[in-house]
Protein backbone atom coordinates (compact mmCIF):
# COMPACT_ATOMS: atom_id res chain seq x y z
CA UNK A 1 -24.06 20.73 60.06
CA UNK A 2 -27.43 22.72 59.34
CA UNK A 3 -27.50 20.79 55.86
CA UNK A 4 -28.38 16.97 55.21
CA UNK A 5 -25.62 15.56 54.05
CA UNK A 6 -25.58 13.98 50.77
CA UNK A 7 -24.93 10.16 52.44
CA UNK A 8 -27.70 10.55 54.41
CA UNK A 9 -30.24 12.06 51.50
CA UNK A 10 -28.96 8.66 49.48
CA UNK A 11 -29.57 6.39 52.56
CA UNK A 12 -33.09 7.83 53.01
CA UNK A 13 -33.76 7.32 49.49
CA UNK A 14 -32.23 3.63 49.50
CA UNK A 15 -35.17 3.48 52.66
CA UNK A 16 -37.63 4.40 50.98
CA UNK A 17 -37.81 3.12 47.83
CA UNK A 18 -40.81 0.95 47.83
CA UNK A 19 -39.36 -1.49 44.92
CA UNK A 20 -36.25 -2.28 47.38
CA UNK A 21 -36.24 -5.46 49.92
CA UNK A 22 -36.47 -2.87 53.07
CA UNK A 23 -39.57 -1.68 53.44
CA UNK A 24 -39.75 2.70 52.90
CA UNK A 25 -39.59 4.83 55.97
CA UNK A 26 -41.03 7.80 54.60
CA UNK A 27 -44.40 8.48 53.42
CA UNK A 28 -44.65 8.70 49.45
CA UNK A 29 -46.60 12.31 49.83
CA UNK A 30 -43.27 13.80 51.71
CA UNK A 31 -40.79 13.01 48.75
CA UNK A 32 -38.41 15.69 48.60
CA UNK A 33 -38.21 17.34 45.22
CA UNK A 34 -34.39 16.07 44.56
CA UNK A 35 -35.41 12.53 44.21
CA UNK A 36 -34.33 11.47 40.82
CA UNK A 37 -37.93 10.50 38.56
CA UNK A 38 -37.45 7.96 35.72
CA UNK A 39 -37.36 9.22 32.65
CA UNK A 40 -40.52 7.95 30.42
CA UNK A 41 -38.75 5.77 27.22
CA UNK A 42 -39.50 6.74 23.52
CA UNK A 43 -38.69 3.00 22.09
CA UNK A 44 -41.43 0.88 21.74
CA UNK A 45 -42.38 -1.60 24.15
CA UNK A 46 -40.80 -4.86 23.89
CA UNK A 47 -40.58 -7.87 25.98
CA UNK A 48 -37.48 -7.67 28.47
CA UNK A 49 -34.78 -10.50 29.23
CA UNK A 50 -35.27 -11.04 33.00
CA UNK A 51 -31.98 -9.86 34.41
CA UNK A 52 -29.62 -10.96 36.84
CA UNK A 53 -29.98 -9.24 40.15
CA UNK A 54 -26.79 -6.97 40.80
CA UNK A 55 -25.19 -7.83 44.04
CA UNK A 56 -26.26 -5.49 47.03
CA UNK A 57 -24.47 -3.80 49.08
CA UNK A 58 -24.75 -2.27 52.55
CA UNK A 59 -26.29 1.14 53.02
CA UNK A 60 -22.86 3.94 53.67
CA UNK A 61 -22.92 4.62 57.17
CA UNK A 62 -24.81 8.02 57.56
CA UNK A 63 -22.06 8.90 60.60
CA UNK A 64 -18.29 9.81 59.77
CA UNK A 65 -18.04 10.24 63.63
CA UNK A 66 -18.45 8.96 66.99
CA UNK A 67 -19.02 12.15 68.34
CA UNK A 68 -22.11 12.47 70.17
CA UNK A 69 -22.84 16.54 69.73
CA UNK A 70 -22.10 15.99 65.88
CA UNK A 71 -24.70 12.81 66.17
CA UNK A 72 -27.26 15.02 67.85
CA UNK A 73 -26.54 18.03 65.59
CA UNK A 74 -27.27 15.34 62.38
CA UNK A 75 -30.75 14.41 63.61
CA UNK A 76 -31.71 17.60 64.66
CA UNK A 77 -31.30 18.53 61.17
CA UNK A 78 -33.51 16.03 59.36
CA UNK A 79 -36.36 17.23 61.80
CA UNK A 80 -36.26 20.69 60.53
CA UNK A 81 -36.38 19.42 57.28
CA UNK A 82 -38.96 16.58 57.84
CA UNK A 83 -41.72 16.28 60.26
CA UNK A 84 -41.52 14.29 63.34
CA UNK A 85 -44.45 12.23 62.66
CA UNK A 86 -43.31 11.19 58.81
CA UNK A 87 -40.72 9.62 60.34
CA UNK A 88 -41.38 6.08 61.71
CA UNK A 89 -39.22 3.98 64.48
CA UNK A 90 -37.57 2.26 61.70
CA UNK A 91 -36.26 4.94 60.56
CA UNK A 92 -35.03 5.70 64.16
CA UNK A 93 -33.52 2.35 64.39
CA UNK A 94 -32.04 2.48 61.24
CA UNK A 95 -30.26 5.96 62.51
CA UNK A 96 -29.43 4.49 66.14
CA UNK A 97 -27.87 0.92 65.01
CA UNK A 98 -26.09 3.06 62.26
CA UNK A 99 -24.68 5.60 65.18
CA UNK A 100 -24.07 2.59 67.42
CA UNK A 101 -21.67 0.52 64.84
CA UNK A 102 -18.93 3.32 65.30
CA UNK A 103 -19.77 4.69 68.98
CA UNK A 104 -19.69 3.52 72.49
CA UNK A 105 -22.39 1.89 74.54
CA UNK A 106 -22.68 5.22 76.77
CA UNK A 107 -22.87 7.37 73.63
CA UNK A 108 -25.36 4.92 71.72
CA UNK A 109 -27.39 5.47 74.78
CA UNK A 110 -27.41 8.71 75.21
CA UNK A 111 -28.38 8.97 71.82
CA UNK A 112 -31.30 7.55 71.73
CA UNK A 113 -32.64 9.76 74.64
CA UNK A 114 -32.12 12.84 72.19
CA UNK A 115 -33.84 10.74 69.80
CA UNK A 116 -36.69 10.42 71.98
CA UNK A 117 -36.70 13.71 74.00
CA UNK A 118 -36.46 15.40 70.32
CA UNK A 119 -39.40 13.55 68.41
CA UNK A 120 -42.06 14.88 70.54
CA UNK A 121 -43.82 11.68 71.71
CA UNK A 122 -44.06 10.02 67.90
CA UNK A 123 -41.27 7.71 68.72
CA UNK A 124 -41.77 5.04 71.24
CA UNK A 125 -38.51 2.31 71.20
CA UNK A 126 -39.50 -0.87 71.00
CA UNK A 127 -37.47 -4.30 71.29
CA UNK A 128 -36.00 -4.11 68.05
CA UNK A 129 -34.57 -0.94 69.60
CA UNK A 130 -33.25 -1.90 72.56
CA UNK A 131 -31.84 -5.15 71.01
CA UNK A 132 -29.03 -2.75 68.84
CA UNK A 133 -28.18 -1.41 71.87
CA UNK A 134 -28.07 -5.00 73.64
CA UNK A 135 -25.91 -6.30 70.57
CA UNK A 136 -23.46 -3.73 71.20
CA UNK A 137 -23.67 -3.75 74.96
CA UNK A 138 -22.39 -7.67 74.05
CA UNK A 139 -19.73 -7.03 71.96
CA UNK A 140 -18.55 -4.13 73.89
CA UNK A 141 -14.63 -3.71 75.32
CA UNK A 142 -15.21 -4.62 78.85
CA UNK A 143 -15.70 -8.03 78.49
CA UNK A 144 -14.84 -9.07 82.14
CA UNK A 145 -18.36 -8.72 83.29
CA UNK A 146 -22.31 -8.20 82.45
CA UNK A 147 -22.36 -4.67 83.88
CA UNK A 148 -22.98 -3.21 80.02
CA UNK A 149 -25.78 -5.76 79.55
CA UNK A 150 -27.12 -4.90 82.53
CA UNK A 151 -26.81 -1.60 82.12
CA UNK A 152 -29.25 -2.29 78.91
CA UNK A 153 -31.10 -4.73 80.60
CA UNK A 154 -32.55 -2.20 82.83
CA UNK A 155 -32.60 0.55 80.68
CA UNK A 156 -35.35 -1.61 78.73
CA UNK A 157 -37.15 -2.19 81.40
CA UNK A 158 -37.76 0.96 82.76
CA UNK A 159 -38.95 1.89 79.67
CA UNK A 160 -41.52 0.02 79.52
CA UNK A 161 -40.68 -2.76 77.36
CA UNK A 162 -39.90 -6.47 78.90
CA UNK A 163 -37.30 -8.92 77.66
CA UNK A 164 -38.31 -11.62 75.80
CA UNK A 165 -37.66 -14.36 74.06
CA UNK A 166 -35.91 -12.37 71.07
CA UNK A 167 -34.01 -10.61 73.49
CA UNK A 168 -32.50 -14.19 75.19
CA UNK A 169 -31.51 -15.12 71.76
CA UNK A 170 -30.01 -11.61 70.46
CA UNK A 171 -27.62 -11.78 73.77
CA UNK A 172 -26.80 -15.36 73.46
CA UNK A 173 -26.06 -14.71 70.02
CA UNK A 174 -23.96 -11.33 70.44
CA UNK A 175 -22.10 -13.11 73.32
CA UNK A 176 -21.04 -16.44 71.16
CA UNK A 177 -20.13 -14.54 68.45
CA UNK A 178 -17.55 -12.89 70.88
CA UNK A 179 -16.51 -16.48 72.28
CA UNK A 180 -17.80 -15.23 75.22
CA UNK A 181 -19.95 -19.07 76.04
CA UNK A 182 -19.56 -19.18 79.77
CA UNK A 183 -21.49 -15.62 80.25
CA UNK A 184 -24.18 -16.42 77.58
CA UNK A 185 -24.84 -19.18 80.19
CA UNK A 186 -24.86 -17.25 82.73
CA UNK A 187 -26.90 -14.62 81.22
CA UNK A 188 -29.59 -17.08 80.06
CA UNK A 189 -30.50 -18.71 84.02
CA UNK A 190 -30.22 -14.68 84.59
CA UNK A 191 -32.60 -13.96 82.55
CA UNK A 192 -35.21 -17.02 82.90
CA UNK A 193 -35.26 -16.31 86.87
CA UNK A 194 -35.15 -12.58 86.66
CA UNK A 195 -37.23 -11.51 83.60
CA UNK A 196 -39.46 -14.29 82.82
CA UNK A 197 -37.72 -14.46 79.44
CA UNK A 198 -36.44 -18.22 79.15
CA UNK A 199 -35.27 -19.16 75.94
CA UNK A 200 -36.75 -20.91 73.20
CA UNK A 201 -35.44 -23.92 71.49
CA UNK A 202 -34.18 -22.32 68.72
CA UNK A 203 -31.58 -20.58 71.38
CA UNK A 204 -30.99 -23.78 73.53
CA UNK A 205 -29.86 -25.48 70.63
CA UNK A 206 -27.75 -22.96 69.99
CA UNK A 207 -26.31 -22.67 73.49
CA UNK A 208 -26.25 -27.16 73.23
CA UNK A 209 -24.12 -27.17 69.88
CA UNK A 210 -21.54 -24.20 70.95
CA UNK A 211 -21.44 -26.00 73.97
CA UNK A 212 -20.79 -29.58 72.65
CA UNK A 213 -17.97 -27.73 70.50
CA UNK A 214 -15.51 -27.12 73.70
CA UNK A 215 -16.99 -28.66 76.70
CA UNK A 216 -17.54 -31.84 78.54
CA UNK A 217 -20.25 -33.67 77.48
CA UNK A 218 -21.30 -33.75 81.34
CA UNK A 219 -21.19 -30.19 81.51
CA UNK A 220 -24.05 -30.23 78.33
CA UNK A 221 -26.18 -32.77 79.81
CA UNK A 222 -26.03 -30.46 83.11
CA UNK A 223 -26.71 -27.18 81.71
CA UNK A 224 -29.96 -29.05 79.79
CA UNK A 225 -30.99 -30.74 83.13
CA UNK A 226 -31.08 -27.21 84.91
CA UNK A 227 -33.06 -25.84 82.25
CA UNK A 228 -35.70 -28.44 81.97
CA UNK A 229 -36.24 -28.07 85.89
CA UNK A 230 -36.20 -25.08 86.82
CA UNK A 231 -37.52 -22.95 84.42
CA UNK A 232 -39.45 -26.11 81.92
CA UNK A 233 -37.34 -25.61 78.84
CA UNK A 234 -37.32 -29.10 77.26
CA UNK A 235 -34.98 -30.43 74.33
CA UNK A 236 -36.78 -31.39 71.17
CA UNK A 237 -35.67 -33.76 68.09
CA UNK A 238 -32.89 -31.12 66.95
CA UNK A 239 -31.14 -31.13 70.32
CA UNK A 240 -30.68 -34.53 70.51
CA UNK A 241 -29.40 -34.70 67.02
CA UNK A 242 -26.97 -32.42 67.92
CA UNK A 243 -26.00 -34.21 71.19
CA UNK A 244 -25.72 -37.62 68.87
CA UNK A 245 -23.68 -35.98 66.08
CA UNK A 246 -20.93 -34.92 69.01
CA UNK A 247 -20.79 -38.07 70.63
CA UNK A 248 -20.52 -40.08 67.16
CA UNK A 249 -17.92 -37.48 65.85
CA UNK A 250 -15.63 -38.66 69.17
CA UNK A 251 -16.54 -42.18 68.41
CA UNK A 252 -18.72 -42.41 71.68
CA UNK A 253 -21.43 -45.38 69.59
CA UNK A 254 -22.41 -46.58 73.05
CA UNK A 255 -24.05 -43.26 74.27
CA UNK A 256 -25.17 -42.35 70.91
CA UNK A 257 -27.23 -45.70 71.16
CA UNK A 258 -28.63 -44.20 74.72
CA UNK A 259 -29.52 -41.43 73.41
CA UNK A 260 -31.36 -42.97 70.68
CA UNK A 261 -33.68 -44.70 73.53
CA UNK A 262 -34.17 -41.45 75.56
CA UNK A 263 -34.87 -39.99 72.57
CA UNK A 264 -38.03 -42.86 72.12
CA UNK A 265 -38.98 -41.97 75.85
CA UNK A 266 -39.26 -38.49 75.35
CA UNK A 267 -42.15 -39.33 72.42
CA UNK A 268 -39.44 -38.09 69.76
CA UNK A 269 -39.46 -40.58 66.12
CA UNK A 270 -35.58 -40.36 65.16
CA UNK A 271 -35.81 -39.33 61.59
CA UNK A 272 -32.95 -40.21 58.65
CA UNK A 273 -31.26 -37.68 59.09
CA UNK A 274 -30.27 -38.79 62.53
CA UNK A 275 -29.57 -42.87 61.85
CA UNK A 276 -27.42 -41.32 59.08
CA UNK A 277 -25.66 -39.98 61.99
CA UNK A 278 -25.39 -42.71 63.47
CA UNK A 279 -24.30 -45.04 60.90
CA UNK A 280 -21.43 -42.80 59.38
CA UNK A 281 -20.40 -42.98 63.27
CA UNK A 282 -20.21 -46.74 63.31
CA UNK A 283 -18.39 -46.55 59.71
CA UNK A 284 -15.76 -44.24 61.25
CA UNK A 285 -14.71 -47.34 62.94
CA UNK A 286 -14.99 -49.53 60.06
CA UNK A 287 -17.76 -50.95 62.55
CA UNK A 288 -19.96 -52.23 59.44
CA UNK A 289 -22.01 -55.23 61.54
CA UNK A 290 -23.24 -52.39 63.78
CA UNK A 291 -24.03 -49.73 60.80
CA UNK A 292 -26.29 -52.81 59.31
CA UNK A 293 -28.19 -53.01 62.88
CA UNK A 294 -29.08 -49.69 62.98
CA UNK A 295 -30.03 -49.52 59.05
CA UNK A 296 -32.56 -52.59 60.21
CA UNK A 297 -33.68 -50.82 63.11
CA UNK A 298 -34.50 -47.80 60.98
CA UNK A 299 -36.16 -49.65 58.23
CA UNK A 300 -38.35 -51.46 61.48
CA UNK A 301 -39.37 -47.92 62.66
CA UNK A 302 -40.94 -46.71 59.41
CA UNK A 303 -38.05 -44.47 58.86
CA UNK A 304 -37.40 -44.25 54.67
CA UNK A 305 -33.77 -44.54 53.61
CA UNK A 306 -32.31 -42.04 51.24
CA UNK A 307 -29.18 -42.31 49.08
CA UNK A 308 -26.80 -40.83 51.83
CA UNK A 309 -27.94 -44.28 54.45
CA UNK A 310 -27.16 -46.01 51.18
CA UNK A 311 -23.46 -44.31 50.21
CA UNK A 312 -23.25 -44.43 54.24
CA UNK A 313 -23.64 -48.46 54.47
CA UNK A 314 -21.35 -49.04 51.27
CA UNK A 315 -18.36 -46.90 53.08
CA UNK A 316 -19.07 -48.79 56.59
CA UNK A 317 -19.25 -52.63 54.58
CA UNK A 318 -16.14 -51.77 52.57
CA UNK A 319 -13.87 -50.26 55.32
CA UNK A 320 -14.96 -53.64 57.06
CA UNK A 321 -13.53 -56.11 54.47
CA UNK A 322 -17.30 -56.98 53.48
CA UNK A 323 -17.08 -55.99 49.81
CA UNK A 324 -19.76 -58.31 48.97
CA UNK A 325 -22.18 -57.24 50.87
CA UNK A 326 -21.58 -53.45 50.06
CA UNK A 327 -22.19 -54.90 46.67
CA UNK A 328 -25.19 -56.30 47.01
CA UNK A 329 -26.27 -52.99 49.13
CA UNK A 330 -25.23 -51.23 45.42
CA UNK A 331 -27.98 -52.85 44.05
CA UNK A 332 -30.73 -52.46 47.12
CA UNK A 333 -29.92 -48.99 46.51
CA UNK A 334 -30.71 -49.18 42.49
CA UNK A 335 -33.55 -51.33 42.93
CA UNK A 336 -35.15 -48.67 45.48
CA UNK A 337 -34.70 -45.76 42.91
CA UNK A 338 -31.49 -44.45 43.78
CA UNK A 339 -28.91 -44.26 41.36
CA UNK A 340 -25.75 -44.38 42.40
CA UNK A 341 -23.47 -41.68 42.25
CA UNK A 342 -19.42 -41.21 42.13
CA UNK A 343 -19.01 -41.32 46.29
CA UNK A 344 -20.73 -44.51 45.95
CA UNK A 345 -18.85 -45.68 43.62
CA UNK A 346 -15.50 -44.10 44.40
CA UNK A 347 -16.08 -46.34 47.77
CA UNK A 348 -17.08 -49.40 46.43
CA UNK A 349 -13.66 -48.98 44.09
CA UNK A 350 -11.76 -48.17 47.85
CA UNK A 351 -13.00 -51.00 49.66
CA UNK A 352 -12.24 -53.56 46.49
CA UNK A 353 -8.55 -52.06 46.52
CA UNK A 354 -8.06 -52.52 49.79
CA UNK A 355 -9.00 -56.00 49.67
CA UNK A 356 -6.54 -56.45 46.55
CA UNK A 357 -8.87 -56.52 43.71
CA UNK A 358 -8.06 -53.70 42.00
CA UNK A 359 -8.67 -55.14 38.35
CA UNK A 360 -12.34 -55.78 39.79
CA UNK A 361 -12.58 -51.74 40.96
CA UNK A 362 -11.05 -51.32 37.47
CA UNK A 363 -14.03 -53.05 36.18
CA UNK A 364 -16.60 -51.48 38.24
CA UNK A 365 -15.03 -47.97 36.49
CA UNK A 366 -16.87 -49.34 32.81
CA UNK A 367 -19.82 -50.42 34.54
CA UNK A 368 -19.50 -46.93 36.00
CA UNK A 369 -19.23 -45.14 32.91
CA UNK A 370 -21.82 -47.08 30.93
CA UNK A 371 -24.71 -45.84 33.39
CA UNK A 372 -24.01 -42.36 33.05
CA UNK A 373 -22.22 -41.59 36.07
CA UNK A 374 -19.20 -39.28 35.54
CA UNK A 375 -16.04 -40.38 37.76
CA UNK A 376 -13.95 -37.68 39.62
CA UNK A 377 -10.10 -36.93 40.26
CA UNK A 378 -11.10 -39.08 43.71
CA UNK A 379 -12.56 -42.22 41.69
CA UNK A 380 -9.18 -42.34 39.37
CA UNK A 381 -6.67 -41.56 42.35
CA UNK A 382 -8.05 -43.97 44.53
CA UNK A 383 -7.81 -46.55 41.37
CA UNK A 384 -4.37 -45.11 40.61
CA UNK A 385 -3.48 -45.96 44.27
CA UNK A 386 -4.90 -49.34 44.23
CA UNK A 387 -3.30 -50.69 40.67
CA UNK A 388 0.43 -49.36 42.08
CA UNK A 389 -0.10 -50.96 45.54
CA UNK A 390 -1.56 -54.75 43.72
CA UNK A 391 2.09 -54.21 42.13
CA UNK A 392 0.50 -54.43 38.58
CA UNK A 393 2.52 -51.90 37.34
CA UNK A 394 2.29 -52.12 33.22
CA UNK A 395 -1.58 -51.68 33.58
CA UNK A 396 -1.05 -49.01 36.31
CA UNK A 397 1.25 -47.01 33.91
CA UNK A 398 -1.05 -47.21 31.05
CA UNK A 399 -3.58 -45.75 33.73
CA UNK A 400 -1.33 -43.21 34.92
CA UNK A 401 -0.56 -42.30 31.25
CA UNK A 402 -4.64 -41.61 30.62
CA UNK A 403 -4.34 -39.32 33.59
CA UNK A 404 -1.62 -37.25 32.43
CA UNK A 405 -3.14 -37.14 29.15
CA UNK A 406 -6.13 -35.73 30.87
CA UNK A 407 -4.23 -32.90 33.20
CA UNK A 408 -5.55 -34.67 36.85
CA UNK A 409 -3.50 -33.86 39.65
CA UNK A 410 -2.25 -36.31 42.05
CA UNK A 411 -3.29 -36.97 45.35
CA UNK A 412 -0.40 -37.19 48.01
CA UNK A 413 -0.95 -40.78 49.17
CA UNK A 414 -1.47 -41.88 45.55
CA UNK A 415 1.78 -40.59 44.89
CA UNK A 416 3.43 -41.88 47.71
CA UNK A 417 2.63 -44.70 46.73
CA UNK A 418 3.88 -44.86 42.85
CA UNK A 419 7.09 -43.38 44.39
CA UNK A 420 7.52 -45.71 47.32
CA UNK A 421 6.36 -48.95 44.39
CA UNK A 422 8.46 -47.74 41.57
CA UNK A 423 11.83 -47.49 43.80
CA UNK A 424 11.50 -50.89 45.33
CA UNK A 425 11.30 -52.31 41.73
CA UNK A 426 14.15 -50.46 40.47
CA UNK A 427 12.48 -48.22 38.30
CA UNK A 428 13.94 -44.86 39.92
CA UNK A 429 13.83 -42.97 36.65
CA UNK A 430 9.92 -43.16 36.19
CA UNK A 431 9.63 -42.46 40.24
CA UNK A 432 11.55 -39.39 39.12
CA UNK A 433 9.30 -38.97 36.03
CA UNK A 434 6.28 -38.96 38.50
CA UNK A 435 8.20 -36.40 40.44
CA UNK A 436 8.68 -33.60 37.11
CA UNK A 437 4.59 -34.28 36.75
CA UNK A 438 3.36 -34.25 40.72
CA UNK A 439 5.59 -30.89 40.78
CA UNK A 440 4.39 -29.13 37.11
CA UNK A 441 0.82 -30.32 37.34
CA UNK A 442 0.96 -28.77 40.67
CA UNK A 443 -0.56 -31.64 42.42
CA UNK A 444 2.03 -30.87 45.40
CA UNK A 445 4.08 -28.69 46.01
CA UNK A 446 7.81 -28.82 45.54
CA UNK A 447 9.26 -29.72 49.30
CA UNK A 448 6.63 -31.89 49.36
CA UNK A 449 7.10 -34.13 46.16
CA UNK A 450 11.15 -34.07 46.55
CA UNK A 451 10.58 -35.04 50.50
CA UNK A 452 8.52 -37.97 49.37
CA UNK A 453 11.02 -39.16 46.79
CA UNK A 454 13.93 -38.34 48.72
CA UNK A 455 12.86 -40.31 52.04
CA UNK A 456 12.50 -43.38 49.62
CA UNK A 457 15.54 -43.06 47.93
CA UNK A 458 17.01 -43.00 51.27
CA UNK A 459 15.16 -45.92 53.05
CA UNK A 460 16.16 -47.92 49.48
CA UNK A 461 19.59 -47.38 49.93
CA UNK A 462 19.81 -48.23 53.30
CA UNK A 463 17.55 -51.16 52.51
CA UNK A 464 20.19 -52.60 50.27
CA UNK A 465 23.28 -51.84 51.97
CA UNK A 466 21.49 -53.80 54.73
CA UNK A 467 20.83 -56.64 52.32
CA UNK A 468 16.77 -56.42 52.88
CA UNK A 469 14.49 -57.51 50.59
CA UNK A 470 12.78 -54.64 49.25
């Protein structure tokens, strides 16, 4: 162990290389004389392609083992070969959070007292320090309590160095990432009352959104009020987004709507982003009179629409029945510079088949294709779906033929529907042709396509036995 090992000469030399993103840890005048120098080229100069950036990867760990006396062994080595003071506390962090990836808490810790006792006063840890050890102390085994953190905690501070803000977030974010919610809650009042260190809201919107993802919404709103008064932390325009993008996604419109006013009260401008939100909520519910009120209210606010309000409003008017006006919203949205895309028109097409005009969705395809815009396997399934279901089966054939000509895959309801169509008019051998193509275009897979046909077969047979009208 008297020796640097080569991983760690390469690791130093990864550090230090001033052309590389992480800024060198040694000073240039202490190079070691088995750095590699570039060879000077004998071609003339000529201009250079740019190249593609290879891929990076991370730095090989400089410790093969945990073991603490091998750890201490390692460092004591590079200071024989390297003075104390040409080595700065990035390089010490780089060695600790290295050492502290593969060893416990206690032996990270102890660790960095050789590091310290061992430098001679030119290495002071700082927060950055402290916070690899905090990570760890988060993500450690013993996950029934805070002791570890704590044990950090205090460790920091009676080294001089107070928590702050960074060191809220790093915990809240070590804990999360360990599911561990309810104690990144509890850590955060900890450390507003104890240390002075509240969060900012970069953190409490963290905390709010992992929050919103498996909790009451009354235990969010109650978590935020306790933070506002006791230690001032105050939502901003981002937490309420997130509060209105969880109540929309469980269709609560009625609170999202509240929060839009306290939101007003609180001297925030809702921006597009956010009555997007609220519009696709309203069009989850095929609630298209509402979706138009809000696009008003936004347009009577200032607030610019952009071509996801638009797509938004066409998807909400069509799931509604009100084709016509998610028409003449296609336009609004041409004559205000946006051109539509395939979503918008792929939903235009849905809403027309689902109101039985499929021939008029076939249409709007040309119109489509004339301005540029190239349809999808979406746009032609969802055309597919709607010719079979009008019952208008030689020009859905000829479309299904163009389809197959082209290699597109089925979707399963468009399927399930040319099966379910093609039995009840007695054509069973092309609802078995479909069948050969869903299964070798791989478009479903094989239990899936025969379960489909044979469920239909089934209810056909029964249907007739029966004497039903099919």
């Amino acid at each position: 162990m008297g020796k640097i090992p080569p991983s760690f000469r390469s690791a130093i030399a990864n550090i230090r290389n001033p052309s590389s993103s992480s800024s060198h840890i040694l000073p240039p005048q202490t190079q070691p004389h088995h750095f590699p120098r570039k060879k000077p080229s004998n071609s003339p100069t000529k201009s250079k392609k740019p190249q593609k950036p290879e891929p990076t990867t991370p730095p090989p760990s400089l410790f093969k083992s945990p073991n603490l006396s091998d750890a201490k062994t390692l460092f004591d080595s590079i200071l024989k070969s390297y003075q104390p003071s040409s080595l700065d506390f990035r390089f010490h962090n780089n060695l600790l959070h290295s050492y502290a990836s593969i060893s416990s808490l206690q032996d990270s810790t102890a660790f960095l007292r050789h590091i310290i006792n061992s430098s001679r006063n030119s290495f002071s840890p700082d927060h950055s320090t402290f916070h690899i050890l905090l990570s760890q102390a988060c993500k450690s085994n013993d996950l029934s309590s805070l002791a570890p953190v704590h044990q950090v905690l205090n460790l920091m501070v009676s080294s001089g160095v107070s928590p702050d803000k960074a060191t809220t977030d790093v915990a809240v974010r070590s804990l999360c990432s360990q599911g561990r919610l309810e104690e990144a809650v509890e850590l955060v009042k900890e450390m507003s009352a104890k240390h002075n260190s509240v969060p900012d809201t970069y953190t409490l919107n963290f905390l709010v959104k992992n929050l919103c993802k498996c909790r009451t919404l009354s235990t969010v709103y109650s978590f935020m009020d306790e933070m506002r008064s006791r230690f001032g932390v105050k939502p901003d325009l981002v937490t309420y987004t997130i509060l209105i993008d969880n109540v929309c996604n469980t269709k609560n419109l009625r609170e999202a709507m509240r929060l839009v006013s306290t939101l007003n009260e609180e001297g925030f401008k809702p921006d597009c982003f956010l009555y997007n939100t609220i519009m696709k909520g309203f069009c989850m519910l095929s609630r298209g009179s509402e979706a138009i009120e809000v696009y008003n209210k936004m347009k009577d606010e200032g607030v610019e629409p952009d071509r996801i309000t638009y797509n938004t409003l066409i998807l909400g008017l069509s799931k509604s029945g009100r084709v016509k006006e998610a028409k003449k919203m296609l336009r609004v949205m041409a004559d205000k510079g946006f051109l539509p895309d395939e979503v918008t028109y792929t939903t235009l097409m849905n809403g027309m088949c689902r109101e039985g005009h499929a021939l008029g969705a076939l249409e709007l395809l040309k119109e489509m294709e004339v301005k540029g815009c190239s349809p999808n396997a979406c746009t032609y399934n969802t055309l597919l779906h709607g010719l079979f279901k009008a019952r208008l089966l030689d020009k859905a054939f000829e479309f299904y033929e163009m389809m197959k000509s082209g290699g597109m895959k089925l979707e399963t309801a468009s399927y399930a529907t040319m099966v379910r169509v093609l039995c009840r008019e007695g054509r069973v051998a092309d609802a078995y042709e479909v069948f050969d193509y869903a299964v070798e275009s791989k478009s479903l897979t094989d239990v899936s396509a025969y379960t489909t046909l044979e469920s239909t077969l089934k209810w056909l047979r029964k249907a007739k036995e029966q004497g039903l009208a099919v």
